[in-house]
N, C-alpha and C. Protein backbone atom coordinates (compact mmCIF):
# COMPACT_ATOMS: atom_id res chain seq x y z
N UNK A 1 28.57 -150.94 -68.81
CA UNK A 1 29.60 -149.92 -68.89
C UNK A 1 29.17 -148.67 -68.12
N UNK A 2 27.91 -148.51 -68.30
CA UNK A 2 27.97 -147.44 -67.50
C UNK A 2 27.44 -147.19 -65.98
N UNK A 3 27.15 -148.32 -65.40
CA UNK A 3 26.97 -148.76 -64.19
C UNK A 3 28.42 -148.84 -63.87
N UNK A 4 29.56 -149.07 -64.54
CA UNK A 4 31.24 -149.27 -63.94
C UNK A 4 31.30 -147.40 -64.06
N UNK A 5 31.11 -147.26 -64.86
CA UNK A 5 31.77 -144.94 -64.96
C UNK A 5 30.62 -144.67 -63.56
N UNK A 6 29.61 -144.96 -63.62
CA UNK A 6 28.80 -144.26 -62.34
C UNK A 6 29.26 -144.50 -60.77
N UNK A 7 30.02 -145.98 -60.55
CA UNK A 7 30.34 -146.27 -59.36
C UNK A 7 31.93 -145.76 -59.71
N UNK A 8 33.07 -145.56 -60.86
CA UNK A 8 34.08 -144.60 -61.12
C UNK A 8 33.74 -143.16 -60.28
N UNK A 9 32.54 -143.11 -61.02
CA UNK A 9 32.62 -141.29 -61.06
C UNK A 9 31.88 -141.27 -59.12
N UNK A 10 31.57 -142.06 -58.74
CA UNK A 10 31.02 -141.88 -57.06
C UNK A 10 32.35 -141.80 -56.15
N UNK A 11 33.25 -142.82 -56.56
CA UNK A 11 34.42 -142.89 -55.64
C UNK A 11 35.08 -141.97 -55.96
N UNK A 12 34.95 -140.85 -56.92
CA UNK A 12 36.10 -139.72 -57.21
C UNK A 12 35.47 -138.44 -56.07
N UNK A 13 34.13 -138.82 -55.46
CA UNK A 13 33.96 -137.57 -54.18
C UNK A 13 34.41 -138.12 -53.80
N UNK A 14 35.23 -136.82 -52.87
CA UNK A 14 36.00 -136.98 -51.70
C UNK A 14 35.45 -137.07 -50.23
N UNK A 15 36.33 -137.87 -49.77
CA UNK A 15 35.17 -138.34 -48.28
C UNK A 15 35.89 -137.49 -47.28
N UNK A 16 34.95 -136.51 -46.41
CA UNK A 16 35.61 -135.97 -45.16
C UNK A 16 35.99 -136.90 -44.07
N UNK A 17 37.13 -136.02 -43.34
CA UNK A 17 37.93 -136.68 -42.41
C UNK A 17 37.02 -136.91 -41.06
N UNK A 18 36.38 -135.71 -40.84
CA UNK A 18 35.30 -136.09 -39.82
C UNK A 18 34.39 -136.90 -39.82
N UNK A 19 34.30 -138.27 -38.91
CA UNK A 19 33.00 -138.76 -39.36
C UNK A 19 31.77 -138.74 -39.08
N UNK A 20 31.52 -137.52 -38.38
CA UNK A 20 30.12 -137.25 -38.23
C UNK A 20 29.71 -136.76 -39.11
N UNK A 21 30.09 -136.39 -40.80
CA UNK A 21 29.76 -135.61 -41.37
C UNK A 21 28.86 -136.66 -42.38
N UNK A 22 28.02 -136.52 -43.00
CA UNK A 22 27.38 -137.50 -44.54
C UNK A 22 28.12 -137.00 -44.92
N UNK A 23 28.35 -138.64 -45.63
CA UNK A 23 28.68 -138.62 -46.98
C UNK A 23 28.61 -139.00 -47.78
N UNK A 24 28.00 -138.08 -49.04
CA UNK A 24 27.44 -137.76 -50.29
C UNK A 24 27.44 -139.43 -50.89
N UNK A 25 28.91 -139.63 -51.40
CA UNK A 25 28.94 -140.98 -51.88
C UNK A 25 28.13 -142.09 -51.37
N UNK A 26 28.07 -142.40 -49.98
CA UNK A 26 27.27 -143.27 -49.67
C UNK A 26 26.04 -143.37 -49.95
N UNK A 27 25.32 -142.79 -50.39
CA UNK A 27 23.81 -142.73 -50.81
C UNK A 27 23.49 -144.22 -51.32
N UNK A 28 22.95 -145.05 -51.00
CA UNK A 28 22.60 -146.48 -51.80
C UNK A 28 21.76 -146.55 -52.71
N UNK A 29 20.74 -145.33 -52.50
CA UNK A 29 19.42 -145.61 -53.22
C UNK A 29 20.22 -145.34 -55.12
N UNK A 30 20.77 -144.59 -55.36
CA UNK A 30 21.25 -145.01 -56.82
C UNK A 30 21.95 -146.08 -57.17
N UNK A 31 22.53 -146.90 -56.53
CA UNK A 31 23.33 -147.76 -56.47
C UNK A 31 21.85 -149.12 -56.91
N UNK A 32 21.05 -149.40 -56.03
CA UNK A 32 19.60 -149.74 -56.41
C UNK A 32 18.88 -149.77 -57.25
N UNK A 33 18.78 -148.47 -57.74
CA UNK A 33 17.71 -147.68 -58.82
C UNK A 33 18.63 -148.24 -60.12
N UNK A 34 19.80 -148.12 -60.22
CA UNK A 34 20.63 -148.58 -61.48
C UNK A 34 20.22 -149.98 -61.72
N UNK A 35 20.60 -150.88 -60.41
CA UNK A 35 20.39 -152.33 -60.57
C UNK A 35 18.61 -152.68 -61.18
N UNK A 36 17.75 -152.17 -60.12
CA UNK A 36 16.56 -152.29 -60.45
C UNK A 36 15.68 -151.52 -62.36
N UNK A 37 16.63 -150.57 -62.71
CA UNK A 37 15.98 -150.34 -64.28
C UNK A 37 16.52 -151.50 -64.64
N UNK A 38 18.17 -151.74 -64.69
CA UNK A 38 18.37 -153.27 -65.80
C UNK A 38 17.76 -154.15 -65.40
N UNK A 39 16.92 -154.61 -64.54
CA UNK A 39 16.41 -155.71 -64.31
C UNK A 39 15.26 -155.70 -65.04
N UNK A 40 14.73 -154.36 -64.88
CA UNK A 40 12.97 -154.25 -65.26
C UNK A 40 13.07 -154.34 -66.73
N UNK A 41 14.28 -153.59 -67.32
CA UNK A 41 14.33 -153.51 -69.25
C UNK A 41 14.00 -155.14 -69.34
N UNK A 42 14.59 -155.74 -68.40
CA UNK A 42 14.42 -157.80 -68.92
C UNK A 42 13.04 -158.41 -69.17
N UNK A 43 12.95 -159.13 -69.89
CA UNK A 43 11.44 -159.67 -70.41
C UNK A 43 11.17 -160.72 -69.26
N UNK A 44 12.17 -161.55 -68.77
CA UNK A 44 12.22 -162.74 -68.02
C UNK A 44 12.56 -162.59 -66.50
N UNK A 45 12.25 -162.96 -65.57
CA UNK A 45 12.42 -162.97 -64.13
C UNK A 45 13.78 -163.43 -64.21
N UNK A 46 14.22 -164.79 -64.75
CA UNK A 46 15.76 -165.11 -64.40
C UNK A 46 16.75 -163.66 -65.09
N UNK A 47 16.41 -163.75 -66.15
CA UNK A 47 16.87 -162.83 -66.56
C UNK A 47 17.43 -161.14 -66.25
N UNK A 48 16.31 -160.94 -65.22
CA UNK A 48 15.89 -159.73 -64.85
C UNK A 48 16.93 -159.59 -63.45
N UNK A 49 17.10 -160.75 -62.99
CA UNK A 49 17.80 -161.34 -61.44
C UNK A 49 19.28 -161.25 -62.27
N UNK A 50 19.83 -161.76 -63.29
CA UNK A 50 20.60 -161.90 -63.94
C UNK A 50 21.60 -160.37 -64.25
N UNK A 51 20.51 -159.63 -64.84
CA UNK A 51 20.87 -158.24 -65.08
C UNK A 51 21.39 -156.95 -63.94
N UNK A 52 20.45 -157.49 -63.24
CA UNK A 52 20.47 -156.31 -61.44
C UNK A 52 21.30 -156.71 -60.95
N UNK A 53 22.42 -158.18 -60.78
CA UNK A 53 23.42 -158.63 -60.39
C UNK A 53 24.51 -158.23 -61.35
N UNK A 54 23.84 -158.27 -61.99
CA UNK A 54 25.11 -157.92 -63.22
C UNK A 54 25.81 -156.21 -62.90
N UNK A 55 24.75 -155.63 -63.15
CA UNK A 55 24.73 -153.69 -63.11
C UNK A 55 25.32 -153.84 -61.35
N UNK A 56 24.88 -154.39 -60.62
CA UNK A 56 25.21 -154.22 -59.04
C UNK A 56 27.17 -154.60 -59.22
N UNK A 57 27.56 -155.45 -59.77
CA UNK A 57 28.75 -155.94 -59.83
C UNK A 57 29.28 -154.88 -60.42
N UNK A 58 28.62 -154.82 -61.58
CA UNK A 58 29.64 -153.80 -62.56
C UNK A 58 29.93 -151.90 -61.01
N UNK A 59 28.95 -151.70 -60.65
CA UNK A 59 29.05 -150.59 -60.22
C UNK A 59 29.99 -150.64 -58.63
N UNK A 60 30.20 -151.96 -58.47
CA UNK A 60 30.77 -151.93 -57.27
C UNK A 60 32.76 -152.35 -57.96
N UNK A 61 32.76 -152.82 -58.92
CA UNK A 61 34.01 -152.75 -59.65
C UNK A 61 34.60 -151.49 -60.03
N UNK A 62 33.71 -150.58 -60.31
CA UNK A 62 33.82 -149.43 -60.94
C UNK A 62 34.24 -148.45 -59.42
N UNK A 63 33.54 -148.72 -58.51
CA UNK A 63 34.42 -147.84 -57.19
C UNK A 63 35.35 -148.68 -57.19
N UNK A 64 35.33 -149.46 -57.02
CA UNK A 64 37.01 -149.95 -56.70
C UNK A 64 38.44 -149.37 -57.65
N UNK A 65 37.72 -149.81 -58.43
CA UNK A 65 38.69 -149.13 -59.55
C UNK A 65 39.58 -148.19 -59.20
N UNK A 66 39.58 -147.23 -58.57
CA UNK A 66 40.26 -146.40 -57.90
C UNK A 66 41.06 -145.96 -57.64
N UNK A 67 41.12 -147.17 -56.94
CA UNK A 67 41.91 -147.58 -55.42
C UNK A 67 42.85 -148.02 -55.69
């Protein structure tokens, strides 16, 4: 759940029209760091692969959401 509100709450910055500009949202490394703690909380390797796919899905549903 809260890997879906974190990729929610990313797609609510607004992206400039210029595209030479960064932008903020794109940053991957949290997008990562989310997947990689649920994996590590896991006792088990499948498990752990299981979880970081899981949090990665949930947070890429959660930008969409949006839209």
């Amino acid at each position: 759940m809260g890997a879906g509100l974190f990729g929610l709450a990313i797609s609510a910055i607004p992206s400039p029209h210029d595209v030479l500009v960064f932008w903020v949202g794109n940053f991957s490394s949290p997008w990562a760091v989310i997947a990689f703690f649920a994996g590590w909380a896991q006792r088990s390797a499948v498990r752990a692969a299981v979880a970081g796919a899981m949090v990665g899905a949930a947070t890429v549903v959660g930008f969409s959401a949006s839209f």
